[in-house]
PDB file of N, CA and C in Angstrom:
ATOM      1  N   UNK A   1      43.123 173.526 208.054  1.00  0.00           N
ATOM      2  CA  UNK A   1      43.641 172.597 209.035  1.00  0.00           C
ATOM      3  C   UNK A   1      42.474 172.125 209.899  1.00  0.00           C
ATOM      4  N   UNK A   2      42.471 170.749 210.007  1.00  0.00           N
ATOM      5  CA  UNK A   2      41.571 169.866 210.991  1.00  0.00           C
ATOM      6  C   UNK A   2      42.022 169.143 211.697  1.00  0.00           C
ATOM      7  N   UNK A   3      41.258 168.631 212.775  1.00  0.00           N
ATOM      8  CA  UNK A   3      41.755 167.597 213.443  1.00  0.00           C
ATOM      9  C   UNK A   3      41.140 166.783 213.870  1.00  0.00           C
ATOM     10  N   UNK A   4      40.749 165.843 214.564  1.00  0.00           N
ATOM     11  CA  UNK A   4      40.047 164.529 215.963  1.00  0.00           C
ATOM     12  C   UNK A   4      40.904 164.663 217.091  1.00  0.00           C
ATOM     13  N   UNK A   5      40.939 164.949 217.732  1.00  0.00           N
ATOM     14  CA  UNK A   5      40.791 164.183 219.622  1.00  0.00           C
ATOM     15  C   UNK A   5      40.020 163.198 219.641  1.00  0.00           C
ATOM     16  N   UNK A   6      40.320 161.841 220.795  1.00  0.00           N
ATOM     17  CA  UNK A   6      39.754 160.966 220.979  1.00  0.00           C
ATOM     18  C   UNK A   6      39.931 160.566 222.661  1.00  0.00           C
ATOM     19  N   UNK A   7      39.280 159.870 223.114  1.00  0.00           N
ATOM     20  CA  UNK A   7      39.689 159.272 224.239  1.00  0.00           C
ATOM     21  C   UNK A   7      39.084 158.058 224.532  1.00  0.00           C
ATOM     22  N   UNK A   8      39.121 156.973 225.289  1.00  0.00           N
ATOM     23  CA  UNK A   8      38.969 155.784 225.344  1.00  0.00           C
ATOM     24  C   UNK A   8      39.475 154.866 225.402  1.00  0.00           C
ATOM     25  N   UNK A   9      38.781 153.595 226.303  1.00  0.00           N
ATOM     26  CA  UNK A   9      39.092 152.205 226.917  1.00  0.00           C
ATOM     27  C   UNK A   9      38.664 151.078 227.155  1.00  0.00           C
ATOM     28  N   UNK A  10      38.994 150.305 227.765  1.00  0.00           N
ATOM     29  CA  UNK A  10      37.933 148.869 227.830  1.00  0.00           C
ATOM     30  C   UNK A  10      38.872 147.740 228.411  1.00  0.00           C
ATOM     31  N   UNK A  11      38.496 146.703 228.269  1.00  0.00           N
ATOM     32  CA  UNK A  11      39.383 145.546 228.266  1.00  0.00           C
ATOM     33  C   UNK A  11      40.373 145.416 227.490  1.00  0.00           C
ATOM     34  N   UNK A  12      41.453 144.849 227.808  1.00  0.00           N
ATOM     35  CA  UNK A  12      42.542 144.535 227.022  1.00  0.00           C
ATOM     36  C   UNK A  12      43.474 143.431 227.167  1.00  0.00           C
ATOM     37  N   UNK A  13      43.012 142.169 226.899  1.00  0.00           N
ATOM     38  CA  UNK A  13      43.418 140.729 227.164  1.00  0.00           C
ATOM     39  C   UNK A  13      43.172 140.677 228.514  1.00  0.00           C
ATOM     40  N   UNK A  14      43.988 140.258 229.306  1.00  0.00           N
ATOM     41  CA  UNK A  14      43.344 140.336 230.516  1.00  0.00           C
ATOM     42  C   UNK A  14      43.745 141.139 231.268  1.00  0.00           C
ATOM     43  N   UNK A  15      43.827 142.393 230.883  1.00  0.00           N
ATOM     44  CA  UNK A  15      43.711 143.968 232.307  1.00  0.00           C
ATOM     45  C   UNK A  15      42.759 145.247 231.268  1.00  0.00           C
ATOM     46  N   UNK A  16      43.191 146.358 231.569  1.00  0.00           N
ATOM     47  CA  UNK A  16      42.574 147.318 230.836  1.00  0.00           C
ATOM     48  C   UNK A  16      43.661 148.320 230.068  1.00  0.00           C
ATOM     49  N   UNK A  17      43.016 148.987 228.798  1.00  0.00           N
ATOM     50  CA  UNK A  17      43.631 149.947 228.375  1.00  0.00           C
ATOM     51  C   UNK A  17      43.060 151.490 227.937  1.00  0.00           C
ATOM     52  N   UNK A  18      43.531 152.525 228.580  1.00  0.00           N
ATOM     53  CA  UNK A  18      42.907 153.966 228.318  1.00  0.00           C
ATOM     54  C   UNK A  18      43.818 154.609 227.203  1.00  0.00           C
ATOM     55  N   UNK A  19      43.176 154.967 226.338  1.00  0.00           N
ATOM     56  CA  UNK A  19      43.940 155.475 225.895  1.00  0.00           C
ATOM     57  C   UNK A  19      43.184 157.236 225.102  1.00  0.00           C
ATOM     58  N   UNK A  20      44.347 158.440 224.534  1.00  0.00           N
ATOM     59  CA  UNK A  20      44.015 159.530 224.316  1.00  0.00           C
ATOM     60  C   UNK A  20      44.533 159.799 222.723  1.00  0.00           C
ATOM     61  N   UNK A  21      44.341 160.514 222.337  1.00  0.00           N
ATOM     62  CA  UNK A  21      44.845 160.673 220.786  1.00  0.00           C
ATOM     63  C   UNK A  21      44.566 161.989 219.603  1.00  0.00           C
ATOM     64  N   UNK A  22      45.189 161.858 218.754  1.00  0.00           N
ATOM     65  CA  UNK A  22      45.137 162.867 218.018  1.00  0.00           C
ATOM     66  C   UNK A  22      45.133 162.851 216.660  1.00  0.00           C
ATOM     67  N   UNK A  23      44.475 163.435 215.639  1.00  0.00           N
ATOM     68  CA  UNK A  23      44.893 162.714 214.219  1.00  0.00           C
ATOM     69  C   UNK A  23      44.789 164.056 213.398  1.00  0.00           C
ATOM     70  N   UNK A  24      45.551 164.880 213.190  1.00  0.00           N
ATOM     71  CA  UNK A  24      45.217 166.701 211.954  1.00  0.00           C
ATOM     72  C   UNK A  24      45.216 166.183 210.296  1.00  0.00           C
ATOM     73  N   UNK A  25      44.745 167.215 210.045  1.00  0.00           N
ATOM     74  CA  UNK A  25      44.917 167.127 208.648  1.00  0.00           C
ATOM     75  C   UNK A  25      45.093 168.399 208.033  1.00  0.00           C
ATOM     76  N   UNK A  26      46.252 168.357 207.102  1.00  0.00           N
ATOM     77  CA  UNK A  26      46.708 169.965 206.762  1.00  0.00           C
ATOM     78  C   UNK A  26      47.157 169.992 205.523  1.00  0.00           C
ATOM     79  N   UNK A  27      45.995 170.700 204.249  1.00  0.00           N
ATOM     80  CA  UNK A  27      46.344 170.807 202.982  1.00  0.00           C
ATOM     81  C   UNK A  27      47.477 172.102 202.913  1.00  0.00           C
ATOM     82  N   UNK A  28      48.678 171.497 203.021  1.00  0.00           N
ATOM     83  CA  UNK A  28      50.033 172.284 202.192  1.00  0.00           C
ATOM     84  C   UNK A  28      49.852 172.868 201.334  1.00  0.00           C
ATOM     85  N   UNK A  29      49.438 172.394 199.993  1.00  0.00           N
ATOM     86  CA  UNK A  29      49.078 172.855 198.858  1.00  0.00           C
ATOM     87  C   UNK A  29      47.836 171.935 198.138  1.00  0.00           C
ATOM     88  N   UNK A  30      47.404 172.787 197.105  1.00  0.00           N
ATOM     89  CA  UNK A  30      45.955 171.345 196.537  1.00  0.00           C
ATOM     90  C   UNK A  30      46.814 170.236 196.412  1.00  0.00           C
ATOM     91  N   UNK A  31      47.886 169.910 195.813  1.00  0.00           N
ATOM     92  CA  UNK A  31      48.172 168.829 195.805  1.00  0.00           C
ATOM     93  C   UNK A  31      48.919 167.543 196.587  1.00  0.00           C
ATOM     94  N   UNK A  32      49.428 168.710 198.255  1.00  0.00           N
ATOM     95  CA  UNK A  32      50.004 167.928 199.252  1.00  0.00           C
ATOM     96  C   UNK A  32      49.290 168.201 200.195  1.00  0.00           C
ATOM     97  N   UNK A  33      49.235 166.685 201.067  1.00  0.00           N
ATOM     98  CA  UNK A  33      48.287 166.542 202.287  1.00  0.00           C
ATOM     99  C   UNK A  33      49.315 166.144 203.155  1.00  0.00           C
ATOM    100  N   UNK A  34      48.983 166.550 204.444  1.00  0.00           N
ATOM    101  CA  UNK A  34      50.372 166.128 205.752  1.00  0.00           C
ATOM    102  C   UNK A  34      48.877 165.496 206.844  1.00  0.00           C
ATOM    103  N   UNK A  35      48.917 164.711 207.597  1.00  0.00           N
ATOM    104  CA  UNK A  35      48.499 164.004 208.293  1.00  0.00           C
ATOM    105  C   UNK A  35      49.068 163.465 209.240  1.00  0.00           C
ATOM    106  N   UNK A  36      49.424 164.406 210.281  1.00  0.00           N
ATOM    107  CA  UNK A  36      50.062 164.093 211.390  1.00  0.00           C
ATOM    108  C   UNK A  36      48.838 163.087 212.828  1.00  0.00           C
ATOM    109  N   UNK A  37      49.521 162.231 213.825  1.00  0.00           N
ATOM    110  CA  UNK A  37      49.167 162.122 215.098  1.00  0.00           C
ATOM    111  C   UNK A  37      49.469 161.472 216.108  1.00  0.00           C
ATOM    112  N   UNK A  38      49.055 161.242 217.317  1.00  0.00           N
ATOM    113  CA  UNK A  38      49.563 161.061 218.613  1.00  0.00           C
ATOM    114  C   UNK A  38      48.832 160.420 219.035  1.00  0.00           C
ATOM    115  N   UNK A  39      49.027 158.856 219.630  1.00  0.00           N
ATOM    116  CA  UNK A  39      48.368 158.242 220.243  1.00  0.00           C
ATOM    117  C   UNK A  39      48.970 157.834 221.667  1.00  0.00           C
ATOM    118  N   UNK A  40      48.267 157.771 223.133  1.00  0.00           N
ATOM    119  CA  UNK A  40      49.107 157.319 224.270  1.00  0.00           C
ATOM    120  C   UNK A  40      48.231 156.436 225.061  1.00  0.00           C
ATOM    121  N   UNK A  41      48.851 155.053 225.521  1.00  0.00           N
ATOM    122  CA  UNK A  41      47.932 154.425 225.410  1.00  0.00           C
ATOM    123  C   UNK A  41      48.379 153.553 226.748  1.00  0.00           C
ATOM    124  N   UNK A  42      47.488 153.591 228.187  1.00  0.00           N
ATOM    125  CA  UNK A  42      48.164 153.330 228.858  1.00  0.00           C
ATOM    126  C   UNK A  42      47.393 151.852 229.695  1.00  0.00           C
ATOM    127  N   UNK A  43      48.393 150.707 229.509  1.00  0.00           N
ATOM    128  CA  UNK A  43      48.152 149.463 229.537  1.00  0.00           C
ATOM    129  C   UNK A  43      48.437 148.583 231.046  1.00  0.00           C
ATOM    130  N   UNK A  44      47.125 148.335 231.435  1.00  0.00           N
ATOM    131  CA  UNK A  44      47.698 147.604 232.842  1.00  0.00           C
ATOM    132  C   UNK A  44      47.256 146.054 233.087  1.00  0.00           C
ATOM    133  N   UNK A  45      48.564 145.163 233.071  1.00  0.00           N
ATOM    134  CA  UNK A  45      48.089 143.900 232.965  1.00  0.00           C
ATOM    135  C   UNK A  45      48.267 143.152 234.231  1.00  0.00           C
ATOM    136  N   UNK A  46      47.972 141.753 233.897  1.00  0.00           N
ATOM    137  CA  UNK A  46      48.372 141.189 235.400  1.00  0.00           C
ATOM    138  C   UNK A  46      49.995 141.296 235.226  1.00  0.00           C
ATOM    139  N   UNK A  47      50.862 140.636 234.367  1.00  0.00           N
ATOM    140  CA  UNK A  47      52.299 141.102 233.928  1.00  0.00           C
ATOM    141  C   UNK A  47      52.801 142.203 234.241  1.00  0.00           C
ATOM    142  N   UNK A  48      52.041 143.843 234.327  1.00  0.00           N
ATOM    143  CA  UNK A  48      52.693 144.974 234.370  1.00  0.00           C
ATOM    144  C   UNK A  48      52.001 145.946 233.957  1.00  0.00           C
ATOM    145  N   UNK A  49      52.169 146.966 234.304  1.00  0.00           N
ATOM    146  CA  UNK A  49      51.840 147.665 233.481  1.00  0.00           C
ATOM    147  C   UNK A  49      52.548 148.579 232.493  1.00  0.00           C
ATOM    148  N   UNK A  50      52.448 149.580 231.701  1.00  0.00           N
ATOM    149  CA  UNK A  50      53.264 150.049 230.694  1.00  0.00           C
ATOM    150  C   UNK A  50      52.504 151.415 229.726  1.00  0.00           C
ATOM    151  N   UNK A  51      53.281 152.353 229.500  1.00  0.00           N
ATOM    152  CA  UNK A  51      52.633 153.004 228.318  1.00  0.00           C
ATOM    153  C   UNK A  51      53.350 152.888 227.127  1.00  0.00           C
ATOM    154  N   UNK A  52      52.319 153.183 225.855  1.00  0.00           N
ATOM    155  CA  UNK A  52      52.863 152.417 224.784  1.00  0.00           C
ATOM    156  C   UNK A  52      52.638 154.162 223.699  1.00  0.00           C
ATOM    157  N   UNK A  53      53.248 154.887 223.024  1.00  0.00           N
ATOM    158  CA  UNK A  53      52.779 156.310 222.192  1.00  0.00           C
ATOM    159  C   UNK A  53      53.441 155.505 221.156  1.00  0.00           C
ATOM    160  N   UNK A  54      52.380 156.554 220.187  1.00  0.00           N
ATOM    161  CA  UNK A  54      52.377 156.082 218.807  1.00  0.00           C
ATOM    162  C   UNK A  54      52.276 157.298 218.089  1.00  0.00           C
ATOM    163  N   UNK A  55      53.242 157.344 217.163  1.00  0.00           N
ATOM    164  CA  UNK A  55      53.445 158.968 216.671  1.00  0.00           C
ATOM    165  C   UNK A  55      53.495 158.662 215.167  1.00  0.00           C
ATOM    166  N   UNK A  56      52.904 159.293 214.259  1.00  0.00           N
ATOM    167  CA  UNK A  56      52.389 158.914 212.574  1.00  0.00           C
ATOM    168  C   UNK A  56      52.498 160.270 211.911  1.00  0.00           C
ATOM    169  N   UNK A  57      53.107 159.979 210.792  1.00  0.00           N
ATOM    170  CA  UNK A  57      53.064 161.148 209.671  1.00  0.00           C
ATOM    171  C   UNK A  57      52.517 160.172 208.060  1.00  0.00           C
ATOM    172  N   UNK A  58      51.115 160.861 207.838  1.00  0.00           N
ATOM    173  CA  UNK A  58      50.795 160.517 206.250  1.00  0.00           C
ATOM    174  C   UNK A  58      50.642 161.678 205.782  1.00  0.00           C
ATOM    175  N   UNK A  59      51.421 161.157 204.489  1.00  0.00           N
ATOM    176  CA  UNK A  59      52.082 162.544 203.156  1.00  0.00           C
ATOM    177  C   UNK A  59      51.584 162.068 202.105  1.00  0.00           C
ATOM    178  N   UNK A  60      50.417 163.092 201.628  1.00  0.00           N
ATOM    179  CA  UNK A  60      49.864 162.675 199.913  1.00  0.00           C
ATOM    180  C   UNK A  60      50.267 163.443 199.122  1.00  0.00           C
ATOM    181  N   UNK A  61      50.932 163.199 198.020  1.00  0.00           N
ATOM    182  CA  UNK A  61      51.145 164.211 196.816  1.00  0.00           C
ATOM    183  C   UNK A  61      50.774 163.694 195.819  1.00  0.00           C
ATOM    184  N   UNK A  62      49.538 164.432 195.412  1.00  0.00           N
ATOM    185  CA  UNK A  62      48.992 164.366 194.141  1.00  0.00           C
ATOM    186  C   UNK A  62      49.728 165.013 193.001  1.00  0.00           C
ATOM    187  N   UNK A  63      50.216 163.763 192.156  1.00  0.00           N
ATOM    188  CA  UNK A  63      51.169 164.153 191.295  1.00  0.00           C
ATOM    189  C   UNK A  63      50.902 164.646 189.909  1.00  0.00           C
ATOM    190  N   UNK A  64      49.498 163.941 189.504  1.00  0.00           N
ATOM    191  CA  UNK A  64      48.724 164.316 188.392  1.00  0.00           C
ATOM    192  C   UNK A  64      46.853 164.117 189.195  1.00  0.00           C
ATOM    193  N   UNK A  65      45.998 164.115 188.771  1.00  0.00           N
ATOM    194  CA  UNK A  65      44.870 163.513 189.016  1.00  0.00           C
ATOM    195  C   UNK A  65      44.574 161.683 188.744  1.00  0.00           C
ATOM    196  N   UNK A  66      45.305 161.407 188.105  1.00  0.00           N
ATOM    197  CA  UNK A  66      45.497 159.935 188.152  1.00  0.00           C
ATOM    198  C   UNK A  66      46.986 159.597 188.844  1.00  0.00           C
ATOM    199  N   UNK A  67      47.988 160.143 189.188  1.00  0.00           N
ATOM    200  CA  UNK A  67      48.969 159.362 190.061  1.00  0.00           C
ATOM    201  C   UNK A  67      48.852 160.435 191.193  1.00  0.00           C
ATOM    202  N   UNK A  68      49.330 159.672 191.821  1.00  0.00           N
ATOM    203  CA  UNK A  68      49.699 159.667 193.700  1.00  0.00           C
ATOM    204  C   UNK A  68      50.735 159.306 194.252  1.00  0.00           C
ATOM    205  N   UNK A  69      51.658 159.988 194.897  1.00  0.00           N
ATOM    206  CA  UNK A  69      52.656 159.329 196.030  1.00  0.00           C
ATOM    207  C   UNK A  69      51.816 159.304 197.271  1.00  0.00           C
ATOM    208  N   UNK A  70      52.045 158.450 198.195  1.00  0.00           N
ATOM    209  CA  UNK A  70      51.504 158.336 199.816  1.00  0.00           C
ATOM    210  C   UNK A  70      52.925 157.704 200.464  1.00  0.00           C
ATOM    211  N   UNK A  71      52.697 158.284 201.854  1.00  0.00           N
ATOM    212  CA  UNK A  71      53.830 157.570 202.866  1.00  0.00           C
ATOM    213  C   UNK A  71      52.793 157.688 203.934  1.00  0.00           C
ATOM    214  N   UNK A  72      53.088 156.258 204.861  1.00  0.00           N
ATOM    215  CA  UNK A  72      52.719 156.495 206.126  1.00  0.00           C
ATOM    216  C   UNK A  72      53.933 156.053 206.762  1.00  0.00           C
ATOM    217  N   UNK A  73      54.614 156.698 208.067  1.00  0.00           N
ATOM    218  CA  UNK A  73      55.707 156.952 208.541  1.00  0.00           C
ATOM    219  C   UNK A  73      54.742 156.277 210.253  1.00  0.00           C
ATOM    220  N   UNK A  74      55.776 155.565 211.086  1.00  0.00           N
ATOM    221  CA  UNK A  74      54.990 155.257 212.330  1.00  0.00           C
ATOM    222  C   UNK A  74      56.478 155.486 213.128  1.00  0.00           C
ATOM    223  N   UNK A  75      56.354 155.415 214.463  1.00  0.00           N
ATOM    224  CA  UNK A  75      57.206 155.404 215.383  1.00  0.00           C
ATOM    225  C   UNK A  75      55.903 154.701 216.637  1.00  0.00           C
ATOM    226  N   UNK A  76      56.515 153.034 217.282  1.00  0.00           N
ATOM    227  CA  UNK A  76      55.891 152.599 218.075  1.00  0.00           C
ATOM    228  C   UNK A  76      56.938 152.677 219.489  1.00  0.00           C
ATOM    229  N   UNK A  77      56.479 153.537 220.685  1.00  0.00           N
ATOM    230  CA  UNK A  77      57.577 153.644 221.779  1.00  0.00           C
ATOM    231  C   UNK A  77      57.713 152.110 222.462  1.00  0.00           C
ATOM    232  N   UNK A  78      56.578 151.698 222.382  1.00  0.00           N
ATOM    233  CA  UNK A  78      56.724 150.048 222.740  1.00  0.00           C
ATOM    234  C   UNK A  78      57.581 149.288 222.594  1.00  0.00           C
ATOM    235  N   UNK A  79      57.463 149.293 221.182  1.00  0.00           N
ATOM    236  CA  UNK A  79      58.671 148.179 220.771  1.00  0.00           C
ATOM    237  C   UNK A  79      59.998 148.964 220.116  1.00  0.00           C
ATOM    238  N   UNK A  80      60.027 150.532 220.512  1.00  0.00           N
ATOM    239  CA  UNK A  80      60.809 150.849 219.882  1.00  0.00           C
ATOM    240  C   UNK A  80      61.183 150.793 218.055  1.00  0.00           C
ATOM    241  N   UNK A  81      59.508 150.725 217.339  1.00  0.00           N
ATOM    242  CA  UNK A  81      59.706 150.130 216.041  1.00  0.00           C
ATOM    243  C   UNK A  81      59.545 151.370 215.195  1.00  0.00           C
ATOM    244  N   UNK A  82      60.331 151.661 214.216  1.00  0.00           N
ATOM    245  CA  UNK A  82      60.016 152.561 213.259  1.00  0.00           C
ATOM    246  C   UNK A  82      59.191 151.973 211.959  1.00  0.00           C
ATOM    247  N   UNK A  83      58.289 152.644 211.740  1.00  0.00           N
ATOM    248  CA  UNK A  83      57.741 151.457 210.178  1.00  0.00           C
ATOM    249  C   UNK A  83      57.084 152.783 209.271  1.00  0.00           C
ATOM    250  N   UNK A  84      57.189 152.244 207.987  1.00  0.00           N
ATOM    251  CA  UNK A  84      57.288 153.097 206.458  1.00  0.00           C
ATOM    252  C   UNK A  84      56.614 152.116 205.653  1.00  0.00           C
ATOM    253  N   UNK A  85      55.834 152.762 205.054  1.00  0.00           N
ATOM    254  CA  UNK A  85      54.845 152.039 203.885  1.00  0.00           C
ATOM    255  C   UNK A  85      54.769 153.420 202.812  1.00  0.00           C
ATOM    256  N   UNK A  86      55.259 153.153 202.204  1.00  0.00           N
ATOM    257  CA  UNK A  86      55.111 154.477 200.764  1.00  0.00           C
ATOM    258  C   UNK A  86      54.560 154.047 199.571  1.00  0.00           C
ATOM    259  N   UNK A  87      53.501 154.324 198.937  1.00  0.00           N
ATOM    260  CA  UNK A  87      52.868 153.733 197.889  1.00  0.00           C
ATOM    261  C   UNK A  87      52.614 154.624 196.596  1.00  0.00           C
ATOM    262  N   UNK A  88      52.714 153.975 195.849  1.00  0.00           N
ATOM    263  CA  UNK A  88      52.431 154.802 194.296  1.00  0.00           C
ATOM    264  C   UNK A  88      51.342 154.443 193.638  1.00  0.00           C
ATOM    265  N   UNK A  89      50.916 155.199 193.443  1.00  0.00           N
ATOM    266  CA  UNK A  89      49.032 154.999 192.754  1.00  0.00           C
ATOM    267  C   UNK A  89      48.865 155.757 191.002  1.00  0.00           C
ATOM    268  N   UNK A  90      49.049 154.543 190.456  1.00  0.00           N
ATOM    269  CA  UNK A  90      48.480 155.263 188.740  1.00  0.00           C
ATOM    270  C   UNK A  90      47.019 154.641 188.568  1.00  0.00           C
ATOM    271  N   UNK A  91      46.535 155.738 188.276  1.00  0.00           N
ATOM    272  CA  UNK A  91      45.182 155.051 187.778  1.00  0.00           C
ATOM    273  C   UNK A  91      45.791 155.048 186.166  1.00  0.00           C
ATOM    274  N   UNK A  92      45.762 153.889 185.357  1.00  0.00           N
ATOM    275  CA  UNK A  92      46.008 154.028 183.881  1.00  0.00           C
ATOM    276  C   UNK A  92      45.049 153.711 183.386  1.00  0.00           C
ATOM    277  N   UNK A  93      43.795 153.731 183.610  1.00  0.00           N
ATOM    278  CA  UNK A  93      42.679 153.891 182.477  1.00  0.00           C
ATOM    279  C   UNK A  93      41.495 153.857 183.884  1.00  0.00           C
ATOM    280  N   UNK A  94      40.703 154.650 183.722  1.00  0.00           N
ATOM    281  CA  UNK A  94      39.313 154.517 184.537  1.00  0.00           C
ATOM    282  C   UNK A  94      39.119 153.389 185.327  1.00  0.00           C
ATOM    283  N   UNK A  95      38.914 153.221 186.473  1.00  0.00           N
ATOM    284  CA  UNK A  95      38.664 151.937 187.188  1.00  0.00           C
ATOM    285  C   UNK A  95      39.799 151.005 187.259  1.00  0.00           C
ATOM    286  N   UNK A  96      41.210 151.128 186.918  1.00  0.00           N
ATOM    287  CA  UNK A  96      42.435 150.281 186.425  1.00  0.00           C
ATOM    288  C   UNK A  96      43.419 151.004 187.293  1.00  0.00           C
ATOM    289  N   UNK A  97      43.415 150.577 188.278  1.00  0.00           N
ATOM    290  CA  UNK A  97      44.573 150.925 189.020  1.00  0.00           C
ATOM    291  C   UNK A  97      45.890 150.178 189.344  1.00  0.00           C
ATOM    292  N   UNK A  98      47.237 150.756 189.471  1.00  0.00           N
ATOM    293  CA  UNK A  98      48.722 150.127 189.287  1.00  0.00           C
ATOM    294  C   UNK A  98      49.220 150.439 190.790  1.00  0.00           C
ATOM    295  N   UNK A  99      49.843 149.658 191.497  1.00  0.00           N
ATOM    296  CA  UNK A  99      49.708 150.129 193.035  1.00  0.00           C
ATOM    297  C   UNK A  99      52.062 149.608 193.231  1.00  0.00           C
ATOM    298  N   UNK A 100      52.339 150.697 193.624  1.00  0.00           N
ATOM    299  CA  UNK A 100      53.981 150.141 193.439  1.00  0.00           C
ATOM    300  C   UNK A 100      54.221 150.573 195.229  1.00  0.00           C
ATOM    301  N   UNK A 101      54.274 149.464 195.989  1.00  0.00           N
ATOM    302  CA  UNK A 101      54.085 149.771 197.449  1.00  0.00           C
ATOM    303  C   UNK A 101      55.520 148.849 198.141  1.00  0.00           C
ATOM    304  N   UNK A 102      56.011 149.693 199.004  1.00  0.00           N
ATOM    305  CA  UNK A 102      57.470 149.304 199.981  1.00  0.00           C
ATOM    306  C   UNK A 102      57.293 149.264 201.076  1.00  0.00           C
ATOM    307  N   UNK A 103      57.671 148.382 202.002  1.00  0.00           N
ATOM    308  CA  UNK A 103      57.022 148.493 203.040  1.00  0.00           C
ATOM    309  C   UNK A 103      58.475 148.297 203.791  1.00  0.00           C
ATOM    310  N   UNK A 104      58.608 149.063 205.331  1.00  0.00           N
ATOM    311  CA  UNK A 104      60.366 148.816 205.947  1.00  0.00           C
ATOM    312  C   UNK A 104      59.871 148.869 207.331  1.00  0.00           C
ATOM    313  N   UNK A 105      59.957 148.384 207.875  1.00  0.00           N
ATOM    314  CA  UNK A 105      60.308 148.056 209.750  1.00  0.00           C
ATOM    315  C   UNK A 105      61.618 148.175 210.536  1.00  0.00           C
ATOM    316  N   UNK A 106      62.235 149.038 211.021  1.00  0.00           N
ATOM    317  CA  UNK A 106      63.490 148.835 212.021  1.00  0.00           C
ATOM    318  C   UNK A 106      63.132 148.866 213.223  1.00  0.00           C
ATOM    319  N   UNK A 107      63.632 148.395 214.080  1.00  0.00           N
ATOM    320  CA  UNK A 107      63.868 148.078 215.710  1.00  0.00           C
ATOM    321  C   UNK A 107      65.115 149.386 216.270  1.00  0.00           C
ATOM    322  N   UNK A 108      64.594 149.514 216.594  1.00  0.00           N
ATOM    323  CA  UNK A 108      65.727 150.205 217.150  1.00  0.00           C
ATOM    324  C   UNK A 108      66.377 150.300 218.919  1.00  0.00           C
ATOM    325  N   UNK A 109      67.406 150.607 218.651  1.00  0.00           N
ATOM    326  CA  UNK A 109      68.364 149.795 220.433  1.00  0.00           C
ATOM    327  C   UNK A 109      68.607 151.046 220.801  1.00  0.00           C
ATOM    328  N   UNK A 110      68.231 151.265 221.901  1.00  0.00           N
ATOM    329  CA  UNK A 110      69.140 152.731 222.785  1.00  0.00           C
ATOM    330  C   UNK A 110      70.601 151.389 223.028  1.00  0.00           C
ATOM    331  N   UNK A 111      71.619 152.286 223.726  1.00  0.00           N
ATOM    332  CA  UNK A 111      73.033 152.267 223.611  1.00  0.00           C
ATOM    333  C   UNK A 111      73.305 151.638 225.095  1.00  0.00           C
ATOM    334  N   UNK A 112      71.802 151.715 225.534  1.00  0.00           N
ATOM    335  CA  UNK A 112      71.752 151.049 227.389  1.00  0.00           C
ATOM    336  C   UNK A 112      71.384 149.939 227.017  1.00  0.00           C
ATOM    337  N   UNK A 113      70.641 149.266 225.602  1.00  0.00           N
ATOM    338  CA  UNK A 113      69.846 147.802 225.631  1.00  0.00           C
ATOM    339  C   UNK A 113      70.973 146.889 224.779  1.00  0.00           C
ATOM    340  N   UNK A 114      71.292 147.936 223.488  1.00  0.00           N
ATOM    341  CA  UNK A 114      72.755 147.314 222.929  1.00  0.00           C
ATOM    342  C   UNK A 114      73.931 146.079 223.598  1.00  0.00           C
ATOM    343  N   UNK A 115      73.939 145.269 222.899  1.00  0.00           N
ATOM    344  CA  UNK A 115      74.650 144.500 223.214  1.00  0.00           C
ATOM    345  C   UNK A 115      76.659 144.684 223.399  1.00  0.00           C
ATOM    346  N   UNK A 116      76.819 144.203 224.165  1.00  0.00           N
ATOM    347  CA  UNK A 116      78.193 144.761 224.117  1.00  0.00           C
ATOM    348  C   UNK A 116      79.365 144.064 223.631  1.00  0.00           C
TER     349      UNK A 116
END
């Protein structure tokens, strides 16, 4: 098991943004990888200010040495967005790769923003 910490900021359109973070990496088994992390990222504009976390899970399973499953899994608190990208990787001959990739976005409403 590994990880990164990060921290850092700068400009950000026109106010600033600091932000802190996290990214592990944890071989399950030789052939599954989990890749968890945490980003918090705190934004101050002339508009407002706001914090925005960003929470990620990537899952590799090496299924043979030439195929691969991958998922990257996101949760944005900002926009309230969930997003999924899962990809399939055959290498079928040396240098010849087959790529079968889905990609999904939901929004999601707490029951206070819901329309009535």
């Amino acid at each position: 098991m590994n990880g990164t910490v990060w921290a850092g900021g700068g400009q950000f359109f026109d106010g600033t943004r600091r932000e802190v973070g996290y990214r592990g990496r944890v071989e399950v088994t030789s052939r599954l990888g989990v890749e968890p992390g945490i980003a918090f990222n705190w934004v101050d504009l002339v508009e407002g200010s706001f914090l925005a976390k960003l929470l990620t899970a990537r899952v590799t399973y090496n299924l043979s040495p030439r195929k691969a499953l991958m998922a990257l899994v996101q949760y944005n608190s900002e926009g309230s967005v969930i997003g999924a990208n899962v990809r399939f990787r055959w290498e079928f001959r040396p240098g010849s790769d087959l790529f079968v990739v889905y990609n999904e976005a939901v929004t999601r409403h707490s029951a206070s923003t819901a329309p009535s």
